[in-house]
Structures are given as C-alpha cells and as structure tokens.
Protein backbone atom coordinates (compact mmCIF):
# COMPACT_ATOMS: atom_id res chain seq x y z
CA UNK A 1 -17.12 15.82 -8.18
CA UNK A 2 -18.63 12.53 -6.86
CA UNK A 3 -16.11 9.46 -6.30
CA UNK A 4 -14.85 7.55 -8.58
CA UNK A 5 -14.26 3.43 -7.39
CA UNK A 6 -12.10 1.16 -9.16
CA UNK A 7 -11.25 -2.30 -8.56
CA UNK A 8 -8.92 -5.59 -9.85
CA UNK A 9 -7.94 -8.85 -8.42
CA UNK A 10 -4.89 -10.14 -9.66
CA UNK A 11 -3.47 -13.91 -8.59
CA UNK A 12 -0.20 -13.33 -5.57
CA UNK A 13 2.49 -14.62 -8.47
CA UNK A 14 1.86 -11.22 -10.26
CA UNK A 15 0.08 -9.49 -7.92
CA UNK A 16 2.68 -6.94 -6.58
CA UNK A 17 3.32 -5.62 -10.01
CA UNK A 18 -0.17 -5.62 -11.10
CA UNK A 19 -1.68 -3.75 -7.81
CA UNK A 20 1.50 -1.25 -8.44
CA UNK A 21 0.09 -0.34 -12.01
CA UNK A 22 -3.49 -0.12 -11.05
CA UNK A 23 -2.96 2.69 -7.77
CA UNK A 24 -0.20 4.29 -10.25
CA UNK A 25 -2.49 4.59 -13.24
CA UNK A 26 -5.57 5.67 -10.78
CA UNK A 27 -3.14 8.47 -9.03
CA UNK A 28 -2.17 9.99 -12.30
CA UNK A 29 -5.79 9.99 -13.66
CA UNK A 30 -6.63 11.55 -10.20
CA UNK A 31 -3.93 14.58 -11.10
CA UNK A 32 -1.06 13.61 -8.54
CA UNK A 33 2.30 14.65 -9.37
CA UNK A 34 4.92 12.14 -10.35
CA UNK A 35 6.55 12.58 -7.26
CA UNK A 36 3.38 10.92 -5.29
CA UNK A 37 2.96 8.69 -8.27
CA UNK A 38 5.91 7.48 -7.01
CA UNK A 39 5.52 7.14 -3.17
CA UNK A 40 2.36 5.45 -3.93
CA UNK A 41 4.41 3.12 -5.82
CA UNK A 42 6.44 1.71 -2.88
CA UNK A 43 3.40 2.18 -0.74
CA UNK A 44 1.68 -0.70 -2.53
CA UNK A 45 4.64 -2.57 -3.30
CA UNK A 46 5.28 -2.71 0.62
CA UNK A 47 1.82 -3.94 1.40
CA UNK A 48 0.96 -6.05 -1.71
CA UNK A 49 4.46 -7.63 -0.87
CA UNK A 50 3.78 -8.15 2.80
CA UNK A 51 0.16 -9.56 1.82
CA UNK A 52 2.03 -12.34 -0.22
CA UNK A 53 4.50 -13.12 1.66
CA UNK A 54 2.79 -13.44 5.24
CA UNK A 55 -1.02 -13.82 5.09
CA UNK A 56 -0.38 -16.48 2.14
CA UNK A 57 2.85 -17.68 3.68
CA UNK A 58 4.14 -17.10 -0.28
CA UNK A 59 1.45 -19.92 -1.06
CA UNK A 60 -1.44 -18.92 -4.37
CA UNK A 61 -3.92 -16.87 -3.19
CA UNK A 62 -5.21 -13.30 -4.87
CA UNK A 63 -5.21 -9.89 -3.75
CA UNK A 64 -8.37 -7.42 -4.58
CA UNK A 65 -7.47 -3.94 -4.85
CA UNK A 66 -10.48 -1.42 -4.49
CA UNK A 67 -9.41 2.33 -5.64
CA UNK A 68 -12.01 5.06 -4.47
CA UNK A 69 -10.96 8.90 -5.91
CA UNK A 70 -12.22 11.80 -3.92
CA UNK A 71 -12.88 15.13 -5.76
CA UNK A 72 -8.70 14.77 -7.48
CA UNK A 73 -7.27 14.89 -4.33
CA UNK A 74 -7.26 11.98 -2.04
CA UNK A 75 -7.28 8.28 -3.33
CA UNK A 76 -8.65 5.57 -0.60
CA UNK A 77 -6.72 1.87 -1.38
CA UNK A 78 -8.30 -0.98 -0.12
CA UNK A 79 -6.43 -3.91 -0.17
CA UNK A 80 -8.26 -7.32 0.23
CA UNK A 81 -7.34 -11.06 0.45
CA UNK A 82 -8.78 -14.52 1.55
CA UNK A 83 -5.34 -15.53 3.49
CA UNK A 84 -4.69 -16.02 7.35
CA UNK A 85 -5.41 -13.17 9.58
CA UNK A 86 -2.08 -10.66 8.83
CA UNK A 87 -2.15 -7.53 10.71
CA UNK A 88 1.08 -5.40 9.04
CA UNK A 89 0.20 -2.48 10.98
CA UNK A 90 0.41 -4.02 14.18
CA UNK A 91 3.92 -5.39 13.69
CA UNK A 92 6.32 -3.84 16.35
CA UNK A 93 8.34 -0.98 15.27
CA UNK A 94 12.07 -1.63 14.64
CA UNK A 95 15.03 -0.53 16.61
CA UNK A 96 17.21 2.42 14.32
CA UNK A 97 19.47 2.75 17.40
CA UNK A 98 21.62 -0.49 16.01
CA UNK A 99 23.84 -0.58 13.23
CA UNK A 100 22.71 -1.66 10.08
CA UNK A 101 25.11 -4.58 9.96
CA UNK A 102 23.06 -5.94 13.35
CA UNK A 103 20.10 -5.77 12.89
CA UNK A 104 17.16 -8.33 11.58
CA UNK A 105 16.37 -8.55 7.78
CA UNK A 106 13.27 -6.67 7.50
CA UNK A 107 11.19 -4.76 9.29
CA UNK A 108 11.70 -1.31 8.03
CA UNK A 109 8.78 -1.48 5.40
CA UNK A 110 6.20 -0.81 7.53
CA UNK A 111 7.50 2.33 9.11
CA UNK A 112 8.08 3.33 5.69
CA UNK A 113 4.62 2.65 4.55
CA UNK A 114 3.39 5.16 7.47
CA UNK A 115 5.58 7.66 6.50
CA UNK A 116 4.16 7.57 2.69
CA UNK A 117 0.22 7.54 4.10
CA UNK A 118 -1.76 9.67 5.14
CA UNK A 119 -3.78 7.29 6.79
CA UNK A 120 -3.94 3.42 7.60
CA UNK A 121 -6.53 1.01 8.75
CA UNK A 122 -6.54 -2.59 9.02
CA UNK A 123 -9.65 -5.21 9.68
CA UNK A 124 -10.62 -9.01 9.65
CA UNK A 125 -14.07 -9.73 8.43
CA UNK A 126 -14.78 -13.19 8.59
CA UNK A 127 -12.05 -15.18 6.48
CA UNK A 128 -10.92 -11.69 4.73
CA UNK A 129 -8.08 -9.42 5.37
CA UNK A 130 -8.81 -5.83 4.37
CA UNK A 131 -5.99 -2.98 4.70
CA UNK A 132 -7.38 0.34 3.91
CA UNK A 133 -5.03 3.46 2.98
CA UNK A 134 -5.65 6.92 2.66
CA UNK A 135 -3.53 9.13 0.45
CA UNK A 136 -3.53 12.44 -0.03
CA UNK A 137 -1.94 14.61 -3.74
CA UNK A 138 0.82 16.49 -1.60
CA UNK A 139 4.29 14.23 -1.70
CA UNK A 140 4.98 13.28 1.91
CA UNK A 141 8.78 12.56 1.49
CA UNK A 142 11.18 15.86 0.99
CA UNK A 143 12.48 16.64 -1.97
CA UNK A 144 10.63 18.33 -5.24
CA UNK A 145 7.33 18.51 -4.49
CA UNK A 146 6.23 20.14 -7.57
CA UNK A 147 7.78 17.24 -9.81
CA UNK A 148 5.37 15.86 -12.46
C-alpha cells in the first residue's frame, strides 16, 4: 500500500485541540486500536502544547501538522511552525529522585512524549521549527493492548 500524507494548519488559540483531532482521526483510519488512539492523543497534546507555549512564547502564530501513513501500521507526524528556534527534545531530563511536592512545575511531558514514540526528531530550517514523530500501531504504555 503506498503512503498516504495528510496535512492542516490550524492558528496556536485552537491549535492543540485541532492537531489532537487530525493525528486521532488519521490513527483510526490507519487501523490503530483505541488504546494508541489514545497515546497519540497526549503525544500531540504534549508537543502542540509545548509548540505554543515556548517557540511562540503563548503569542499568535500557527502550527502545520503533516500526517504520512505507512502500509496501516506506522503514522509519521510532522509538526511545523514559524516561531523562535524551540528544541523540546533537547530539554534536560527531570530529576524523579525528589518528591513531588519539590520539585519544578513541568518538565515531565517530554519524558512522557518519548515513552509514547517510537521515534523523535527535531530540526531548524531557516525560520521553521519542524518536530518529526514516528509511531508505530502496538500501544507502548501497559495495560490492554488489544483495546479498540
């Protein structure tokens, strides 16, 4: 089956729910259970929110989401905007060893995002951001995997 590519730009005030939609509705036309449904589901949410809030410093902007299915089983999400250069995947990991109650807000999203991936990339073109994640059908979190 040859790939299938998708794409929408939707303005940052409703981007995160509109990006969330788009991979949802392109994961269950690609066959993935509702469990990965799902975990794709807070996958974009984390990055579409990050986008947002940190490359447009929660300033107007847009965010481009490119969808590219592979043969049912693997969905490639690229993730493109026009704001300042915003590497999420380089951010340092966080420290679990201190308690909850101690520690910074943020900075468990990103770790989640890599658990939820099967793959991540992330590169600055000229003035354009572009985040690039691989997913795969099989749920990556335990639980059900058979859920649909």
């Amino acid at each position: 089956m040859p790939e299938t590519i998708s794409r929408m730009t939707a303005p940052t005030s409703d981007a995160v729910a509109r990006c969330t939609e788009f991979a949802a509705a392109q994961a269950r036309e690609a066959g993935f259970s509702l469990a990965r449904v799902h975990e794709i589901e807070l996958a974009v949410e984390e990055i579409v929110s990050n986008i947002c809030r940190h490359s447009y410093n929660d300033r107007p902007g847009s965010v481009e989401l490119c969808c590219r299915r592979f043969d049912g089983s693997k969905l490639a999400l690229e993730f493109i905007d026009y704001g300042r250069p915003f590497d999420m995947l380089a951010l340092p990991h966080p420290d679990l060893s201190v308690d909850l109650d101690q520690r910074e807000d943020g900075g468990i999203g990103v770790p989640m995002l890599r658990a939820l991936v099967d793959r991540a990339t992330y590169r600055r073109e000229a003035a354009r951001n572009s985040l690039c994640v691989i997913v795969h059908a099989e749920p990556r979190l335990v639980g059900n995997p058979t859920a649909t």
